[in-house]
PDB file of N, CA and C in Angstrom:
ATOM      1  N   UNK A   1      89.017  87.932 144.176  1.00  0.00           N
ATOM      2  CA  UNK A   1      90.151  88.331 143.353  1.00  0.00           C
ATOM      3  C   UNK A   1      90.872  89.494 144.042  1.00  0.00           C
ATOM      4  N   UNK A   2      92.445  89.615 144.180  1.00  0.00           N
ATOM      5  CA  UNK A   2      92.792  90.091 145.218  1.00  0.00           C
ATOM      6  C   UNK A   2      92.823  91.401 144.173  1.00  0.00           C
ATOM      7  N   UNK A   3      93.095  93.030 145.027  1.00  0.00           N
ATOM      8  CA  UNK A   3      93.085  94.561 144.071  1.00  0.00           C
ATOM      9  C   UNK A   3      94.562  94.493 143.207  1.00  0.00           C
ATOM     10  N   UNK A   4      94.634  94.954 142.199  1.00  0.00           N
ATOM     11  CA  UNK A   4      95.982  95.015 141.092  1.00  0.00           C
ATOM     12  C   UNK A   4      96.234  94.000 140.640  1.00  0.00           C
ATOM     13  N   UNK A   5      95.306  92.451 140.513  1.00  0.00           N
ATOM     14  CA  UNK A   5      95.619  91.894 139.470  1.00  0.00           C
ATOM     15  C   UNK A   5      95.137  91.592 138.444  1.00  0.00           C
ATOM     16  N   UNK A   6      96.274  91.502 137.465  1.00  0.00           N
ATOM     17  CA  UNK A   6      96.312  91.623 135.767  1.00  0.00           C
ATOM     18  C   UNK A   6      95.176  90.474 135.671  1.00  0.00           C
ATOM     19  N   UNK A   7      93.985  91.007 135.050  1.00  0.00           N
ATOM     20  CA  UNK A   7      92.771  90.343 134.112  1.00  0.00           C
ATOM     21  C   UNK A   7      93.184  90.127 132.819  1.00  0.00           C
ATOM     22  N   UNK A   8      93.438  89.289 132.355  1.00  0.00           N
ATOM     23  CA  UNK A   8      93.790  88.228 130.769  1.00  0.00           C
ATOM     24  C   UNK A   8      92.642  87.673 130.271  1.00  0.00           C
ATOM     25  N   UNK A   9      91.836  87.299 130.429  1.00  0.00           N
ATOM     26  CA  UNK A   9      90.955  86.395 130.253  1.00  0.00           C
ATOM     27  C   UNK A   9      89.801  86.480 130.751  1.00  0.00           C
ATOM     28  N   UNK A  10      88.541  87.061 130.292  1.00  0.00           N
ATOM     29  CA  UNK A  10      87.011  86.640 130.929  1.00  0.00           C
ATOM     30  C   UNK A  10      85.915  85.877 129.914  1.00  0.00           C
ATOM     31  N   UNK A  11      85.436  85.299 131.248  1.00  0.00           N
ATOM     32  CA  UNK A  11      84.357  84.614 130.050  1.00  0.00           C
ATOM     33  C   UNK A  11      83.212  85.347 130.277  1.00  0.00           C
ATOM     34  N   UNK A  12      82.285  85.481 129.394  1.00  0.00           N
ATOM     35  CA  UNK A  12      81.048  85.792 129.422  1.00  0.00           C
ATOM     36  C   UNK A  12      80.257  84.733 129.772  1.00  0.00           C
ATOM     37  N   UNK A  13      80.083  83.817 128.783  1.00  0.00           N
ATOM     38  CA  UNK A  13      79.411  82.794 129.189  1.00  0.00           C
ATOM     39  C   UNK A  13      80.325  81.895 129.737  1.00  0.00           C
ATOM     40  N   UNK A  14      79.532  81.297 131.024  1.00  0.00           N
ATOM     41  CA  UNK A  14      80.016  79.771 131.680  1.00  0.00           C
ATOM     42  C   UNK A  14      81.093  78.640 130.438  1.00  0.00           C
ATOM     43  N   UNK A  15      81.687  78.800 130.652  1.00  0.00           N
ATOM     44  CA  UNK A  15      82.300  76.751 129.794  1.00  0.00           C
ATOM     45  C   UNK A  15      82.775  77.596 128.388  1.00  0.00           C
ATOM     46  N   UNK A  16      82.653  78.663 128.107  1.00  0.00           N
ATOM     47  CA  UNK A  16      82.437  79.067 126.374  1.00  0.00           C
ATOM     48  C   UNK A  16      83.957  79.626 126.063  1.00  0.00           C
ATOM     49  N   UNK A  17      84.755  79.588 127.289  1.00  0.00           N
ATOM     50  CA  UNK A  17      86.301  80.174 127.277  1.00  0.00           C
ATOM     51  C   UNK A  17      86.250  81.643 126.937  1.00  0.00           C
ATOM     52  N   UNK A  18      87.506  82.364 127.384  1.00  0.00           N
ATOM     53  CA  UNK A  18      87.609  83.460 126.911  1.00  0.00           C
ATOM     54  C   UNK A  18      87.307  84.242 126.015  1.00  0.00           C
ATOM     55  N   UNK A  19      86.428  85.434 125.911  1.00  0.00           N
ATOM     56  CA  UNK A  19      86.081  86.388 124.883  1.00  0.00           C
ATOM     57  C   UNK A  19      86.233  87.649 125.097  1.00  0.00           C
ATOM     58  N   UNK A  20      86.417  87.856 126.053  1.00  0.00           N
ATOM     59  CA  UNK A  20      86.574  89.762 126.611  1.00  0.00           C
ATOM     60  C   UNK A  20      88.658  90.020 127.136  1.00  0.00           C
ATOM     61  N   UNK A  21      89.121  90.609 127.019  1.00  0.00           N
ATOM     62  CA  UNK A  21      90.483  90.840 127.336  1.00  0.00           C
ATOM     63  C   UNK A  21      91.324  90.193 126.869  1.00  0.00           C
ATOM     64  N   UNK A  22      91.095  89.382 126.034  1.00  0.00           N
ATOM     65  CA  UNK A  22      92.090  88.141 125.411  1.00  0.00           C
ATOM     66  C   UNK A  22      93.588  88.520 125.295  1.00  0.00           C
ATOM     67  N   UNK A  23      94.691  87.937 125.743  1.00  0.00           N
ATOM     68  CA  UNK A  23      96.325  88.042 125.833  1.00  0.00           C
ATOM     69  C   UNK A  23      96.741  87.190 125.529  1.00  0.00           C
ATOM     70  N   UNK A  24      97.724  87.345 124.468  1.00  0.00           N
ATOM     71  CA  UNK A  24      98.223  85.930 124.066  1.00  0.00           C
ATOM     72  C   UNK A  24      99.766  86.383 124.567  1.00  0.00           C
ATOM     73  N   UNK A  25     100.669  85.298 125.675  1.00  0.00           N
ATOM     74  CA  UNK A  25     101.931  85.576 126.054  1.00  0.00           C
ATOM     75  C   UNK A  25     102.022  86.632 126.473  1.00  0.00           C
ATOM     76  N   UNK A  26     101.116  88.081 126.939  1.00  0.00           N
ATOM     77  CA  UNK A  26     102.189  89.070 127.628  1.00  0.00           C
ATOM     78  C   UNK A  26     101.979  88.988 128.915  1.00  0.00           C
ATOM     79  N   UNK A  27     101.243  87.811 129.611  1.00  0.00           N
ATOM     80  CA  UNK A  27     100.847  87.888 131.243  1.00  0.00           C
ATOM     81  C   UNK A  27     102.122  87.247 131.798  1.00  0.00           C
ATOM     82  N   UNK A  28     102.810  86.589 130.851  1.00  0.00           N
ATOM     83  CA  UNK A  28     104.346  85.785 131.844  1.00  0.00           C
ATOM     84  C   UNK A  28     105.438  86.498 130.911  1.00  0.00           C
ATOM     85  N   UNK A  29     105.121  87.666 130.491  1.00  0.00           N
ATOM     86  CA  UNK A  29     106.536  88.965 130.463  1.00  0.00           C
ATOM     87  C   UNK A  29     105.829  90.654 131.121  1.00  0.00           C
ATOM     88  N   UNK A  30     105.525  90.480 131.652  1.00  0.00           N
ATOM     89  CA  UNK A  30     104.861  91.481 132.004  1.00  0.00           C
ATOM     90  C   UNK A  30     106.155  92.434 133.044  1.00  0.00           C
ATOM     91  N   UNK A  31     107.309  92.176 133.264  1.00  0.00           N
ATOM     92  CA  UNK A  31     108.072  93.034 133.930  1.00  0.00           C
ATOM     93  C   UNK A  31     109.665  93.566 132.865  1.00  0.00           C
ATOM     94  N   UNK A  32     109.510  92.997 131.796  1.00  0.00           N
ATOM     95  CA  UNK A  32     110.405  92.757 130.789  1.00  0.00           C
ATOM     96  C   UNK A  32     110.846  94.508 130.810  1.00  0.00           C
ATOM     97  N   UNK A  33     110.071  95.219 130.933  1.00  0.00           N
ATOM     98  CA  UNK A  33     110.667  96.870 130.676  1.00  0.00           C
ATOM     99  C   UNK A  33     111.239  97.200 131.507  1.00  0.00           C
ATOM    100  N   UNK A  34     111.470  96.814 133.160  1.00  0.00           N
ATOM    101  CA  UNK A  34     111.829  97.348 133.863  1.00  0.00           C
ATOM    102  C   UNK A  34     113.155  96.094 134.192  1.00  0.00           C
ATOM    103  N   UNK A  35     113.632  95.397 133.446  1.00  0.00           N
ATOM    104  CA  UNK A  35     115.214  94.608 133.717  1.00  0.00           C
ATOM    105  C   UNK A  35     116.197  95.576 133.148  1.00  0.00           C
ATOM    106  N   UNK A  36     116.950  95.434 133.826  1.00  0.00           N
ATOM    107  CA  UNK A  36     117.850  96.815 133.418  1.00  0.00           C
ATOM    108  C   UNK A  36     119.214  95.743 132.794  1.00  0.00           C
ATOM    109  N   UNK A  37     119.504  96.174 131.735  1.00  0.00           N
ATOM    110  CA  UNK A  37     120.360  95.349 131.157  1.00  0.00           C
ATOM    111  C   UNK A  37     122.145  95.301 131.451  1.00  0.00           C
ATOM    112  N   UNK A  38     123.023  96.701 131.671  1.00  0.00           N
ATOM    113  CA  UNK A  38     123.399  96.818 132.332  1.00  0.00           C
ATOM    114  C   UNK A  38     124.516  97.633 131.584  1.00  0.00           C
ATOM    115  N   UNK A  39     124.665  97.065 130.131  1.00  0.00           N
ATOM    116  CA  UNK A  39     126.420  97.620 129.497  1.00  0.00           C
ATOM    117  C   UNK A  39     125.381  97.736 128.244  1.00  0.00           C
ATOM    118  N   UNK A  40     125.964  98.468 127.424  1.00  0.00           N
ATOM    119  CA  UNK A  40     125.736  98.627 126.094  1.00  0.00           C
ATOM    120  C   UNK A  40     125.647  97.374 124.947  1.00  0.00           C
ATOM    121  N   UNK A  41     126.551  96.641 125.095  1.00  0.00           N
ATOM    122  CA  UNK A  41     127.027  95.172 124.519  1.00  0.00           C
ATOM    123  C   UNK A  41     125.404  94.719 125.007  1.00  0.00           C
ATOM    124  N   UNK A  42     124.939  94.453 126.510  1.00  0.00           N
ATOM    125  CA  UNK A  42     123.993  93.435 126.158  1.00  0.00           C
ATOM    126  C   UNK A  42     122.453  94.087 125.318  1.00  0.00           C
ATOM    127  N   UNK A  43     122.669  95.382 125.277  1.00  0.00           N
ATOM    128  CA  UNK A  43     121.336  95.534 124.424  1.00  0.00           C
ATOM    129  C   UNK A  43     121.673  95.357 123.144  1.00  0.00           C
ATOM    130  N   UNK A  44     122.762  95.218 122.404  1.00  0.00           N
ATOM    131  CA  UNK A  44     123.691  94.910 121.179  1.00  0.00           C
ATOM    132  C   UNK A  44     123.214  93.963 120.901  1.00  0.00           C
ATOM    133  N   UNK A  45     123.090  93.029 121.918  1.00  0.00           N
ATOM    134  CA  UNK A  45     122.860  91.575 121.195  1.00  0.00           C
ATOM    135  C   UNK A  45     121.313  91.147 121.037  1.00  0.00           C
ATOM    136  N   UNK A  46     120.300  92.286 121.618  1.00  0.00           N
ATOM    137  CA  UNK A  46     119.318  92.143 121.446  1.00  0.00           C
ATOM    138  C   UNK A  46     118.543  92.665 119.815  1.00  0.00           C
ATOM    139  N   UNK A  47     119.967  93.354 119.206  1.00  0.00           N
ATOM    140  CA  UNK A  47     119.461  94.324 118.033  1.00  0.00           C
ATOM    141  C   UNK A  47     119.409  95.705 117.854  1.00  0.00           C
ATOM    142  N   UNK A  48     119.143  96.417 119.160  1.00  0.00           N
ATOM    143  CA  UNK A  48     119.282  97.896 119.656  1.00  0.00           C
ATOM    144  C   UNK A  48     120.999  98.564 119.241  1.00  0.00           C
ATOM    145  N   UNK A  49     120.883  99.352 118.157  1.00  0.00           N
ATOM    146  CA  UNK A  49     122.095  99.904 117.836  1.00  0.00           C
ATOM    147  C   UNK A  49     122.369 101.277 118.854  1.00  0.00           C
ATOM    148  N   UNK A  50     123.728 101.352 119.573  1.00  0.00           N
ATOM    149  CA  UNK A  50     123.752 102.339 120.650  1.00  0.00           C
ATOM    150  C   UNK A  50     123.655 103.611 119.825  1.00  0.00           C
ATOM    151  N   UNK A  51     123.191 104.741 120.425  1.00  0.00           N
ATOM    152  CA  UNK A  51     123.071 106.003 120.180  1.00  0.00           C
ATOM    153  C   UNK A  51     124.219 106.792 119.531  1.00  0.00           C
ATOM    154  N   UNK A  52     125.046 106.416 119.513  1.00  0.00           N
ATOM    155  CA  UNK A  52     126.017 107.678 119.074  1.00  0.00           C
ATOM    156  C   UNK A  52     126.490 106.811 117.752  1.00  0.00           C
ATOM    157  N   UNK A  53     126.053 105.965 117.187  1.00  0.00           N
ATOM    158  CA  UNK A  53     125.860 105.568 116.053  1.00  0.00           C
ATOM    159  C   UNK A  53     125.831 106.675 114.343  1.00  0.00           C
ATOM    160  N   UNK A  54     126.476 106.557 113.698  1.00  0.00           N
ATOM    161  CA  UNK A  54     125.880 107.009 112.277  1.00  0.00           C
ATOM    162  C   UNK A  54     126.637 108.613 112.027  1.00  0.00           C
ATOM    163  N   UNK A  55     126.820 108.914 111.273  1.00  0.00           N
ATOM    164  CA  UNK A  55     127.066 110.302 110.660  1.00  0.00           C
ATOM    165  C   UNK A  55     128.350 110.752 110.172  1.00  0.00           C
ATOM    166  N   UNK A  56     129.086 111.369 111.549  1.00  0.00           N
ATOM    167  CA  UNK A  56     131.336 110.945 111.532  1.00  0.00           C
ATOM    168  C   UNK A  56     131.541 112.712 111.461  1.00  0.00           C
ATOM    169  N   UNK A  57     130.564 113.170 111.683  1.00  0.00           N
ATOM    170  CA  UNK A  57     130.646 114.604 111.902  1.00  0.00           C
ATOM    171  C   UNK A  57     130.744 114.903 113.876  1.00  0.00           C
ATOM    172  N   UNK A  58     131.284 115.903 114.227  1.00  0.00           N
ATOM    173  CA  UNK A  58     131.610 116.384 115.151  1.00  0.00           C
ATOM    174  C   UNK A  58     132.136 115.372 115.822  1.00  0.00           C
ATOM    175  N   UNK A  59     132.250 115.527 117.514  1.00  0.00           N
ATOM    176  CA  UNK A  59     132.627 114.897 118.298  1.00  0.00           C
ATOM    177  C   UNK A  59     133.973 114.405 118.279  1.00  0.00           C
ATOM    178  N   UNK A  60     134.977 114.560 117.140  1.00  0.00           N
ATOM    179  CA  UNK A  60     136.219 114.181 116.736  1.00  0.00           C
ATOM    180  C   UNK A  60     136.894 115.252 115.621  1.00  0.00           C
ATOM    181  N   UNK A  61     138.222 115.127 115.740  1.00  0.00           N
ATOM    182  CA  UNK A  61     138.682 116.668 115.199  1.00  0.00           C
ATOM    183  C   UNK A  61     139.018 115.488 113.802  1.00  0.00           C
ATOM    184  N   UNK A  62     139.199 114.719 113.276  1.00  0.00           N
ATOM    185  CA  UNK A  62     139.127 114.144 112.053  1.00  0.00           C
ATOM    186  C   UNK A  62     137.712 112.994 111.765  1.00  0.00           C
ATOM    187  N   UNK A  63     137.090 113.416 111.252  1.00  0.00           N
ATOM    188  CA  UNK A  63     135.632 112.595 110.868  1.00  0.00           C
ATOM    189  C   UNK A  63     135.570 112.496 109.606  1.00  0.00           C
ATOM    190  N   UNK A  64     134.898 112.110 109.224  1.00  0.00           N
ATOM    191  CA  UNK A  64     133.813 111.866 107.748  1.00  0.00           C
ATOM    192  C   UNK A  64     133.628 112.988 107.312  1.00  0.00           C
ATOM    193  N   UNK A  65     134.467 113.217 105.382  1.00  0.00           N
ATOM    194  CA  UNK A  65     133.887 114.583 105.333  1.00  0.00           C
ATOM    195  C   UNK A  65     132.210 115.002 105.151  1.00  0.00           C
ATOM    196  N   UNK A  66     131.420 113.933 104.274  1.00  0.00           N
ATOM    197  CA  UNK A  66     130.263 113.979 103.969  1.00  0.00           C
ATOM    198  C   UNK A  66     129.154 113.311 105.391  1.00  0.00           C
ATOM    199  N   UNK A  67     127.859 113.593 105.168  1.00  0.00           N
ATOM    200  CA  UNK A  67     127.027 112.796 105.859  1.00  0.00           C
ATOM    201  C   UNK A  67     126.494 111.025 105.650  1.00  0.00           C
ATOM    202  N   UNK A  68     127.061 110.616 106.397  1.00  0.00           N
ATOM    203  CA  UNK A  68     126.654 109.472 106.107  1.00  0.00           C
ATOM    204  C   UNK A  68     125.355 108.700 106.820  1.00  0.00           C
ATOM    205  N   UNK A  69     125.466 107.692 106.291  1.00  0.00           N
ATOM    206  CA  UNK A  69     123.662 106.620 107.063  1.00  0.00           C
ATOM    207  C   UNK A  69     124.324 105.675 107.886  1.00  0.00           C
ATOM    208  N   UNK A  70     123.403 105.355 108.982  1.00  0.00           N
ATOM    209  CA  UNK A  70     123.794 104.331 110.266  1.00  0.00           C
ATOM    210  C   UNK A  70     124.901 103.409 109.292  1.00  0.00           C
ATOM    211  N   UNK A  71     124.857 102.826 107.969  1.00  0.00           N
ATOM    212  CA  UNK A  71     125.625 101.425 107.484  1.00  0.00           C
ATOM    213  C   UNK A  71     126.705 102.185 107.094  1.00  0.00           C
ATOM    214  N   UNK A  72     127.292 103.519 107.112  1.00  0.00           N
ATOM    215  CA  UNK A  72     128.940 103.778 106.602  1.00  0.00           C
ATOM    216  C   UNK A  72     128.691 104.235 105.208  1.00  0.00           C
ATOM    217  N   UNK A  73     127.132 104.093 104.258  1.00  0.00           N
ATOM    218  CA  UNK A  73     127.455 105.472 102.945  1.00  0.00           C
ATOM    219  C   UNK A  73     127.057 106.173 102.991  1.00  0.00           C
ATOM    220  N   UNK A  74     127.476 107.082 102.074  1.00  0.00           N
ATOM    221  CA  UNK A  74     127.257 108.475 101.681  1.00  0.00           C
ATOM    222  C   UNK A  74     126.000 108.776 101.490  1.00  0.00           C
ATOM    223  N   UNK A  75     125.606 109.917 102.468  1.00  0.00           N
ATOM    224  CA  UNK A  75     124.384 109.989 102.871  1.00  0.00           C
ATOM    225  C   UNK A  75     123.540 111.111 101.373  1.00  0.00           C
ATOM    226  N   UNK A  76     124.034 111.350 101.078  1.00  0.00           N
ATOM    227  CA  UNK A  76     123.450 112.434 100.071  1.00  0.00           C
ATOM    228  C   UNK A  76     124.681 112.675  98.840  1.00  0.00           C
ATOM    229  N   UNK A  77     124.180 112.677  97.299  1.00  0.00           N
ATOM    230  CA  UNK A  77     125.076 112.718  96.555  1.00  0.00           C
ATOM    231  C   UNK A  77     125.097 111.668  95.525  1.00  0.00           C
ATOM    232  N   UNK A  78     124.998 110.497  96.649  1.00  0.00           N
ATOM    233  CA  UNK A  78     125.701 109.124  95.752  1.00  0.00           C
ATOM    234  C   UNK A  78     124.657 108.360  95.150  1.00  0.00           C
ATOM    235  N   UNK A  79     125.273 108.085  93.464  1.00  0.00           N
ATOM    236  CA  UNK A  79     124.104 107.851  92.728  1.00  0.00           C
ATOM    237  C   UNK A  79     123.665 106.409  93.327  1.00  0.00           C
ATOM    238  N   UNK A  80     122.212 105.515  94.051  1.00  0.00           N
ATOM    239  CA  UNK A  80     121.977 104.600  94.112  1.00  0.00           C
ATOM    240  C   UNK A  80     121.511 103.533  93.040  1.00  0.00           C
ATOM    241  N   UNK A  81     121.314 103.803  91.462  1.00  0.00           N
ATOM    242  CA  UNK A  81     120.844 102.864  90.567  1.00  0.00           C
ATOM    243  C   UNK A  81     121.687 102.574  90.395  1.00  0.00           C
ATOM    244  N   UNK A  82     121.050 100.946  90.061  1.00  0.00           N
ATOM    245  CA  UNK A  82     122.610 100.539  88.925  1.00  0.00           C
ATOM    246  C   UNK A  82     122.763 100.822  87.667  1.00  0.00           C
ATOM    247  N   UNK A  83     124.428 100.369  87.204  1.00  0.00           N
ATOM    248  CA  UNK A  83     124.418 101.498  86.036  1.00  0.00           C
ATOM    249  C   UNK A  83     124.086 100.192  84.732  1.00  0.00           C
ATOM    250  N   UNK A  84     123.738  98.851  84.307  1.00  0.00           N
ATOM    251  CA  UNK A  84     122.599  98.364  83.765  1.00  0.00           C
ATOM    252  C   UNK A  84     121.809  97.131  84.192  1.00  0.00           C
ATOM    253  N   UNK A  85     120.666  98.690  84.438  1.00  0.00           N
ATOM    254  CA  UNK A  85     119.591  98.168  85.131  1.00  0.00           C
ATOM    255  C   UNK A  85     118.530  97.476  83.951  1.00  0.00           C
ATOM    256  N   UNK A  86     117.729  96.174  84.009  1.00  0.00           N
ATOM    257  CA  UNK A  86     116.827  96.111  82.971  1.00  0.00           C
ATOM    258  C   UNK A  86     115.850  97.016  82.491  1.00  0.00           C
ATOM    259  N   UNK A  87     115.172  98.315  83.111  1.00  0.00           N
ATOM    260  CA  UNK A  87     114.040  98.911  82.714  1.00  0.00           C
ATOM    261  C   UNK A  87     115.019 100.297  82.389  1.00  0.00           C
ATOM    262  N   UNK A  88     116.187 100.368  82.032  1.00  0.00           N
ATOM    263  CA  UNK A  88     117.163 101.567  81.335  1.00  0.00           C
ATOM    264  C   UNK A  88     116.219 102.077  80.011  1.00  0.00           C
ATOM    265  N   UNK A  89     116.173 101.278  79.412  1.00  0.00           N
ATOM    266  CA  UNK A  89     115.710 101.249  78.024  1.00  0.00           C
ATOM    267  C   UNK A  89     114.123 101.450  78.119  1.00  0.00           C
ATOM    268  N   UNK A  90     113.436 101.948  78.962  1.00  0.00           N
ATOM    269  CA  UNK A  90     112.616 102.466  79.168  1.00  0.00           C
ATOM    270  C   UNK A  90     112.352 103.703  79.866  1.00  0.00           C
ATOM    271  N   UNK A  91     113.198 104.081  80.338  1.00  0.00           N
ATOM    272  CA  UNK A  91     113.796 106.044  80.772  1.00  0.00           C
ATOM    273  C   UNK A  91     114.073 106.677  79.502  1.00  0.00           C
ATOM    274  N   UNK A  92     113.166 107.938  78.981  1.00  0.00           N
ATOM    275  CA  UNK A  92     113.641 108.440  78.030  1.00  0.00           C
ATOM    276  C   UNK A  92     114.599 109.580  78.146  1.00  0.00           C
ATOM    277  N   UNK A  93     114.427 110.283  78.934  1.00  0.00           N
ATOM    278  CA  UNK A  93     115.390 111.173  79.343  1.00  0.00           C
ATOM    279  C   UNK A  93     115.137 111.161  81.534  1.00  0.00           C
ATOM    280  N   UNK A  94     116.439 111.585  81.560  1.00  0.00           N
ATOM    281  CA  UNK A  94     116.301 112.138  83.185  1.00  0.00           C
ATOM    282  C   UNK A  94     115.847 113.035  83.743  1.00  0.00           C
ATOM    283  N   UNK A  95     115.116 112.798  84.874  1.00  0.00           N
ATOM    284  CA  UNK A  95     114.783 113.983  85.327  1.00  0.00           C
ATOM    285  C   UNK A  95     115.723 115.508  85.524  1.00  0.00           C
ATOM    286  N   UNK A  96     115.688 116.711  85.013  1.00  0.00           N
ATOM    287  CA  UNK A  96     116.125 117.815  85.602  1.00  0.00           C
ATOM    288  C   UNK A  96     116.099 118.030  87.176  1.00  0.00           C
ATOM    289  N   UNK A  97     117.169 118.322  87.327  1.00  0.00           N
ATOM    290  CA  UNK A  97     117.752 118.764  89.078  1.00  0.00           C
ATOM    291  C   UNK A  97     116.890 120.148  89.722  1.00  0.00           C
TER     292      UNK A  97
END
């Protein structure tokens, strides 16, 4: 077995198949971290949202007055329940701020 290669698979016993190192699929992606993708767009389409993503504060002399979340709302403030929800009628009073 030549030095530096990737072990996937040993058997212990003769004929009994693999039991020690077991890999399922990462021995034929094994260089996948080091493809360099190239533009922003193609890691886009992999799911990876680019970095300067989310907020609308600085970087521009007219932004977002409040903080917002990666999807565009209002990051703090905005009431999220709905206003009738089925278990209403089981809140007796609200919590104090």
């Amino acid at each position: 077995m030549p030095l530096g290669m990737a072990i996937h698979n040993i058997e212990i016993t003769l004929g009994k198949g693999g039991q020690l190192a077991r890999v399922a699929g990462l021995l034929g992606n094994v260089g996948v971290n080091q493809k360099s993708l190239g533009r922003v767009r193609s890691k886009h389409w992999l799911g990876k949202r680019l970095p300067s993503r989310g907020g609308g504060e600085g970087r521009a002399p007219i932004g977002r007055k409040k903080p917002t979340t990666p999807w565009g709302y209002p990051a703090l403030g905005r009431r999220s329940r709905k206003r009738n929800k089925y278990s209403d009628n089981l809140i007796l009073h609200r919590r104090s701020k």
